[in-house]
N, C-alpha and C. Protein backbone atom coordinates (compact mmCIF):
# COMPACT_ATOMS: atom_id res chain seq x y z
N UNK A 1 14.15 -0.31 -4.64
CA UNK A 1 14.01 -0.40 -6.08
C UNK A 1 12.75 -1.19 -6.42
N UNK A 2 12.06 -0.83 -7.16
CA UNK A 2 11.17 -1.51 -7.76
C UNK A 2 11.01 -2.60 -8.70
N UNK A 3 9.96 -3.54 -8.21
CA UNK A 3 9.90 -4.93 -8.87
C UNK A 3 9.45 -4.83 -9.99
N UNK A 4 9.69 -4.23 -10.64
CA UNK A 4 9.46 -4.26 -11.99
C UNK A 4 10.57 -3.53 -12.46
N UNK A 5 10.44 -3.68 -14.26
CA UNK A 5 12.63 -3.45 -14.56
C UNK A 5 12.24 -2.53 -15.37
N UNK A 6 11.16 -1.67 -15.44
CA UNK A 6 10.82 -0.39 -16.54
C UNK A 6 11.66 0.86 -16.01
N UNK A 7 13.00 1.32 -16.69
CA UNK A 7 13.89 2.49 -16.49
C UNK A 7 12.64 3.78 -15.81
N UNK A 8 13.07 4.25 -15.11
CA UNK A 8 12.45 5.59 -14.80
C UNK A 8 13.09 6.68 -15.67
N UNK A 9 12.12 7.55 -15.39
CA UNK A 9 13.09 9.24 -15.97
C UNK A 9 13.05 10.02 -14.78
N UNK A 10 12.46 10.03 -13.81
CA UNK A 10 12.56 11.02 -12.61
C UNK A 10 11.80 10.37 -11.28
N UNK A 11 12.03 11.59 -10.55
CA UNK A 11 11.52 10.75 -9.00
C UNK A 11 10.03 10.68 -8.84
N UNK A 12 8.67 10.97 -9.90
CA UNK A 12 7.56 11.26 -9.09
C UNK A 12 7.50 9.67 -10.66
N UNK A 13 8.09 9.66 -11.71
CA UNK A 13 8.07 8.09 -11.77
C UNK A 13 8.12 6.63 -11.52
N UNK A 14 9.18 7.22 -10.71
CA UNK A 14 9.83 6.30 -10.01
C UNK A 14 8.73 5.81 -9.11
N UNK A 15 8.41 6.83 -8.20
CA UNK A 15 7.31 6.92 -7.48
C UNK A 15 5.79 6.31 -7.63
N UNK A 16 5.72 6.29 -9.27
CA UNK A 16 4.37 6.10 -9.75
C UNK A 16 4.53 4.80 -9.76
N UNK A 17 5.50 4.22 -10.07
CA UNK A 17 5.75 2.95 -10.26
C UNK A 17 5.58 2.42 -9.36
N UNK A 18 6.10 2.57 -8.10
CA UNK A 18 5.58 1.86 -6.87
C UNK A 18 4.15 1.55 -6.18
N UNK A 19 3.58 2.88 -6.66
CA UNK A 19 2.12 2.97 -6.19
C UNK A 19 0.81 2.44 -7.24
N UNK A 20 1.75 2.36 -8.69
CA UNK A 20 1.01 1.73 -9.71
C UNK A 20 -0.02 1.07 -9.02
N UNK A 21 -1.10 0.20 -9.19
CA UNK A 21 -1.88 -0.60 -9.32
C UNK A 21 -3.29 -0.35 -8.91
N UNK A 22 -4.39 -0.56 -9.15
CA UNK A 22 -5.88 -0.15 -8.12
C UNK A 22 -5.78 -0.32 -7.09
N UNK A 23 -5.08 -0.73 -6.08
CA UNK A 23 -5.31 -1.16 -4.76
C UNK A 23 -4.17 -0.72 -3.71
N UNK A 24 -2.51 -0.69 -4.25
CA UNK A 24 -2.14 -0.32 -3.37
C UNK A 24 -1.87 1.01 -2.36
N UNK A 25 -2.71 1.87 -3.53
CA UNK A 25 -2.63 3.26 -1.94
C UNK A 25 -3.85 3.20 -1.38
N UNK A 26 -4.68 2.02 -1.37
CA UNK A 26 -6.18 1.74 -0.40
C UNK A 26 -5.10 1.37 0.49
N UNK A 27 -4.39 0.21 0.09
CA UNK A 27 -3.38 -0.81 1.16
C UNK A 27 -2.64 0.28 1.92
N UNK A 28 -1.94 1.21 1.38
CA UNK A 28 -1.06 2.03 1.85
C UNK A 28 -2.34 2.61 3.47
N UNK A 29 -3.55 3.02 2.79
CA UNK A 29 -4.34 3.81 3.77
C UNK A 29 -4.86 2.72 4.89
N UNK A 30 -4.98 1.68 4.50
CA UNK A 30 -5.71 0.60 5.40
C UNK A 30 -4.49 0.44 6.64
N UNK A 31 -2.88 0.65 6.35
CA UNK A 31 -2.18 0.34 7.28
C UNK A 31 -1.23 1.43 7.55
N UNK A 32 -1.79 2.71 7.46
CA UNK A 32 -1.43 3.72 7.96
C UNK A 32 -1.25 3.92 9.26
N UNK A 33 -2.14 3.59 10.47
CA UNK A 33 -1.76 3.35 11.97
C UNK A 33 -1.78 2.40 12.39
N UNK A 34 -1.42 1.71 12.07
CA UNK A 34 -1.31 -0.03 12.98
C UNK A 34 -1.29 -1.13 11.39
N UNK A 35 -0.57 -2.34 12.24
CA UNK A 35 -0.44 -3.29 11.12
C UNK A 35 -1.52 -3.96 11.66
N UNK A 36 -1.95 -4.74 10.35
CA UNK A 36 -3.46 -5.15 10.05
C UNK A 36 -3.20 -7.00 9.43
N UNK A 37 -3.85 -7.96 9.93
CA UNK A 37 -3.52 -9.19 9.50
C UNK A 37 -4.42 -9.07 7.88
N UNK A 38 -4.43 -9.94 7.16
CA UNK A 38 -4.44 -10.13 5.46
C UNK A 38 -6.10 -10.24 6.16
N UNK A 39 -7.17 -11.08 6.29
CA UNK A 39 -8.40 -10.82 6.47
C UNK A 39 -9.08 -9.47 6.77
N UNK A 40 -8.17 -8.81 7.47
CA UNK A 40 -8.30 -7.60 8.28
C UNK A 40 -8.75 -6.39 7.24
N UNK A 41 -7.27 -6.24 6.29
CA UNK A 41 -7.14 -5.87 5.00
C UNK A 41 -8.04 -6.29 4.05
N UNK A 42 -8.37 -7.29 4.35
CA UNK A 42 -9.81 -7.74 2.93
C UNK A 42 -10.97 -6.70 2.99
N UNK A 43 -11.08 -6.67 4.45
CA UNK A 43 -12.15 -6.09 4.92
C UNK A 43 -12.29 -4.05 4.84
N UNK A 44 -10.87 -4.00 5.07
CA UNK A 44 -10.60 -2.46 4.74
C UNK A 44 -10.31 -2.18 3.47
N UNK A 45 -10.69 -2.82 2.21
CA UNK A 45 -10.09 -2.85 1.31
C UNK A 45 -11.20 -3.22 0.45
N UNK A 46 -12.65 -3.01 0.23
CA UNK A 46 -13.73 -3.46 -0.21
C UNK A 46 -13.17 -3.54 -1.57
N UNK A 47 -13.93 -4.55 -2.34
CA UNK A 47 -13.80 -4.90 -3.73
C UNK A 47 -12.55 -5.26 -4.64
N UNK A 48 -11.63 -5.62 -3.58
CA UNK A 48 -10.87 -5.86 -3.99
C UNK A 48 -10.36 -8.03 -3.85
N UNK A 49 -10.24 -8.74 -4.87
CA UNK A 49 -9.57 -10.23 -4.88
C UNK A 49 -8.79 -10.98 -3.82
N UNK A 50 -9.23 -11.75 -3.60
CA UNK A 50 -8.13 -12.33 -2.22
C UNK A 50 -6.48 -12.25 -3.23
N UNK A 51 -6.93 -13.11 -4.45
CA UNK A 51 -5.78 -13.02 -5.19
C UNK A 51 -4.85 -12.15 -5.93
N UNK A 52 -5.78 -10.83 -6.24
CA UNK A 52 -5.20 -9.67 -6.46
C UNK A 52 -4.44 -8.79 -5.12
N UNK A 53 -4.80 -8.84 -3.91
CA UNK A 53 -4.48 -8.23 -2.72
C UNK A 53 -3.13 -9.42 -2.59
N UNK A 54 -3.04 -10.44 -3.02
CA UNK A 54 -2.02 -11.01 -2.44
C UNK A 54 -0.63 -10.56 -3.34
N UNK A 55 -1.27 -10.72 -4.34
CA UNK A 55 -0.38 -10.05 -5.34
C UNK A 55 0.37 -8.49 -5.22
N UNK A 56 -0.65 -7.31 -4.71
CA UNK A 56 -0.21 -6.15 -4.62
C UNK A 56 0.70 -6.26 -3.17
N UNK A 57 0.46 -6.84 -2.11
CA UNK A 57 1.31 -6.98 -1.06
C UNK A 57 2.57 -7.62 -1.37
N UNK A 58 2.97 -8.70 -2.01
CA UNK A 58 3.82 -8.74 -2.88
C UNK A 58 4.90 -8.25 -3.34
N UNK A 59 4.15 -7.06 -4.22
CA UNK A 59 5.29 -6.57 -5.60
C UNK A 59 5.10 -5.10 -3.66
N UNK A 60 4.45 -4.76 -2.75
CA UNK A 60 4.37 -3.90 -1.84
C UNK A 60 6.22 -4.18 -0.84
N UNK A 61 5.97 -5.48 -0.83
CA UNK A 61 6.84 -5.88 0.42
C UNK A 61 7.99 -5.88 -0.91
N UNK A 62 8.19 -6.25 -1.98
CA UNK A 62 9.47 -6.40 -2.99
C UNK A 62 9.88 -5.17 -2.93
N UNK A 63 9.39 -3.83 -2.87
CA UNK A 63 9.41 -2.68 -3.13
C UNK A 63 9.94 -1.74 -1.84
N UNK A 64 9.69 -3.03 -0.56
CA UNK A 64 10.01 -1.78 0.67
C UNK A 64 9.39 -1.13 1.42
N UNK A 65 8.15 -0.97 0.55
CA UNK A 65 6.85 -0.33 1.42
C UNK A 65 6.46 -0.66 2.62
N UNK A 66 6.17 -2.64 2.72
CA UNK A 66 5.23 -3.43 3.86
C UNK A 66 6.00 -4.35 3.86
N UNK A 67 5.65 -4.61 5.24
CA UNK A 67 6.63 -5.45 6.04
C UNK A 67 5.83 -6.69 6.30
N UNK A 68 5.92 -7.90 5.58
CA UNK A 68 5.62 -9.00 6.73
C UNK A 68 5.98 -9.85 7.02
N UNK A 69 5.10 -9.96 8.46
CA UNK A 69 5.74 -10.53 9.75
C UNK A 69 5.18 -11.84 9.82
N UNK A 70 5.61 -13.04 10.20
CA UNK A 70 4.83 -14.20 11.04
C UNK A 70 5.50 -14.38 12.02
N UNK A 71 4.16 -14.84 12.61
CA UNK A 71 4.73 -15.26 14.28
C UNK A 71 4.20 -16.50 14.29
N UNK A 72 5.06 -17.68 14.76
CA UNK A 72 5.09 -18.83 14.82
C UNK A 72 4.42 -19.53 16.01
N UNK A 73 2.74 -19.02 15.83
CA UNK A 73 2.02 -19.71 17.51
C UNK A 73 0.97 -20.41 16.61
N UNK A 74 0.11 -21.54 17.53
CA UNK A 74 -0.92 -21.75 16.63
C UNK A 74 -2.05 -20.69 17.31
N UNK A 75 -2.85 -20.17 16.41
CA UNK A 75 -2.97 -20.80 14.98
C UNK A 75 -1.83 -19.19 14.33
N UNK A 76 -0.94 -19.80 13.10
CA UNK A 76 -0.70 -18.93 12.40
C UNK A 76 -0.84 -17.47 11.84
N UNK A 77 0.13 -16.67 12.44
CA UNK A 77 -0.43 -15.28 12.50
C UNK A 77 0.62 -15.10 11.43
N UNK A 78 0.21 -14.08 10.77
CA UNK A 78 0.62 -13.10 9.70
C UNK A 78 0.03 -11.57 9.42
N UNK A 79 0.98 -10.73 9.60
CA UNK A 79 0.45 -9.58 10.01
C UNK A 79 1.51 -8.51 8.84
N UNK A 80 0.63 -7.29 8.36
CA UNK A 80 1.51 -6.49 7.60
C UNK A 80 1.55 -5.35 8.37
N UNK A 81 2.40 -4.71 7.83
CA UNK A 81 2.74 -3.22 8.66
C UNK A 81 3.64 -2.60 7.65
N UNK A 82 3.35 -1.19 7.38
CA UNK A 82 4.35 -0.19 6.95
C UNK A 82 5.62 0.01 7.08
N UNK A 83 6.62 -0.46 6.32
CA UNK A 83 8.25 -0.22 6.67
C UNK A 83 8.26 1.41 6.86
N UNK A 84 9.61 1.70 7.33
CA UNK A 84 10.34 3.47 7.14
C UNK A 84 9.53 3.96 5.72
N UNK A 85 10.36 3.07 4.91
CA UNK A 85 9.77 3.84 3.72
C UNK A 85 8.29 3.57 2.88
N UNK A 86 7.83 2.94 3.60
CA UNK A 86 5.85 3.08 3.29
C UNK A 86 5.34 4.07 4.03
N UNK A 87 6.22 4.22 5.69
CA UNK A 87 5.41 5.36 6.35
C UNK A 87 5.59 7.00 5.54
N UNK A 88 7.13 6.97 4.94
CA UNK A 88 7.05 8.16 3.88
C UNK A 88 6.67 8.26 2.61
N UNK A 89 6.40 6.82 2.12
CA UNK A 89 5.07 7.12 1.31
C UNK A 89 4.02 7.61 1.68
N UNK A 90 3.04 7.44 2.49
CA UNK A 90 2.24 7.75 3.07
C UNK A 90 2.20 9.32 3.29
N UNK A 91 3.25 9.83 3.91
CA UNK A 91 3.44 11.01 4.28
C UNK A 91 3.32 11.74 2.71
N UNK A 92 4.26 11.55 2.23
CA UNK A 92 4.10 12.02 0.51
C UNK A 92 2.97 11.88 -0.17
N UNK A 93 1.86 10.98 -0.14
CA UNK A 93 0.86 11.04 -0.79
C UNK A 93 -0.52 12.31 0.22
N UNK A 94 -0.28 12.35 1.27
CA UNK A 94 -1.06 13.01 2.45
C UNK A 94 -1.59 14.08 1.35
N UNK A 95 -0.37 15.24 0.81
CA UNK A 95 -1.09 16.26 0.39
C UNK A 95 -2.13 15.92 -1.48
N UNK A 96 -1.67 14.87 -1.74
CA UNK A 96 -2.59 14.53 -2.95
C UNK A 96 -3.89 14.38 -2.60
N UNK A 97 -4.27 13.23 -0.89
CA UNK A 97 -5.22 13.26 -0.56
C UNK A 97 -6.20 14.22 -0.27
N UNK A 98 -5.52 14.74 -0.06
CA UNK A 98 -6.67 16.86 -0.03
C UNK A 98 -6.53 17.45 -0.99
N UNK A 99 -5.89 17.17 -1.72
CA UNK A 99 -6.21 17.58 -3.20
C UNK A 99 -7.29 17.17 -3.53
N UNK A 100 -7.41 15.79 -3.65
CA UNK A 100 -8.71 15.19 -4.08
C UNK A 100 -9.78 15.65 -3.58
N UNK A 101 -9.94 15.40 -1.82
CA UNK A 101 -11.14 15.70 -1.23
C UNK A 101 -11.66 17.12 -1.92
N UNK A 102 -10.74 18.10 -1.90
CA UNK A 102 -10.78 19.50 -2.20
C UNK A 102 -11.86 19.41 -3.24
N UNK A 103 -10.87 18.57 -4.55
CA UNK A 103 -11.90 18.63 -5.73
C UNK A 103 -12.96 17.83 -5.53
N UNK A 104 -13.14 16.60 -4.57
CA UNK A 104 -14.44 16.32 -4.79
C UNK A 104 -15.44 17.21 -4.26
N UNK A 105 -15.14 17.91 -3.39
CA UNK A 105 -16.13 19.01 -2.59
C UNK A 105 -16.78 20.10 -3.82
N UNK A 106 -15.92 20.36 -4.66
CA UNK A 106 -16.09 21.58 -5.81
C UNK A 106 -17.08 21.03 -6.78
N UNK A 107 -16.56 19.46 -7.14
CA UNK A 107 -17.43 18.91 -8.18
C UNK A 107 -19.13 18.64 -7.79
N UNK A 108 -19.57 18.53 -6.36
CA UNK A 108 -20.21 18.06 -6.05
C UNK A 108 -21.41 19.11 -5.64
């Protein structure tokens, strides 16, 4: 369920709601094959706020999407990774992504 309390009307709302924000289907793509520590993500994630990225991981992990982990060595590791249901987000957004490319190829 989503961290935010706005009623849906259907499933690609529902949906929107989760993926709402500028950054999290970069996040979604940055940790598509392997989990990635938060610097890591800064870096795959150009132009985006230390403080805004902390935020979308956040309302990400409230939601189910990303998972994170610490591991208790020094120095302090913290690492995100895709839950079940971020990897089928992912999967579900796949064919939008060639949608796009598609149209950017046409526009260009």
């Amino acid at each position: 369920m989503s961290v935010r309390a706005r009623p849906t009307h259907c499933g690609l709302d529902s949906a929107m709601e989760v993926i709402s924000g500028k950054w999290k289907v970069l996040i979604l793509w940055a940790l598509r094959h392997q989990a990635r520590r938060f610097g890591d993500l800064r870096r795959q994630v150009p132009g985006v706020s230390e403080k805004v990225l902390i935020q979308q991981l956040r309302e990400l992990e409230a939601d189910g999407i990303v998972l994170r982990e610490t591991y208790e060595e020094a120095p302090l590791r913290v690492e995100y990774s895709l839950t079940k249901d971020g990897v089928a987000l992912d999967e579900a957004l796949k064919p939008l992504g060639v949608w796009g490319r598609e149209r950017l190829s046409v526009r260009n």
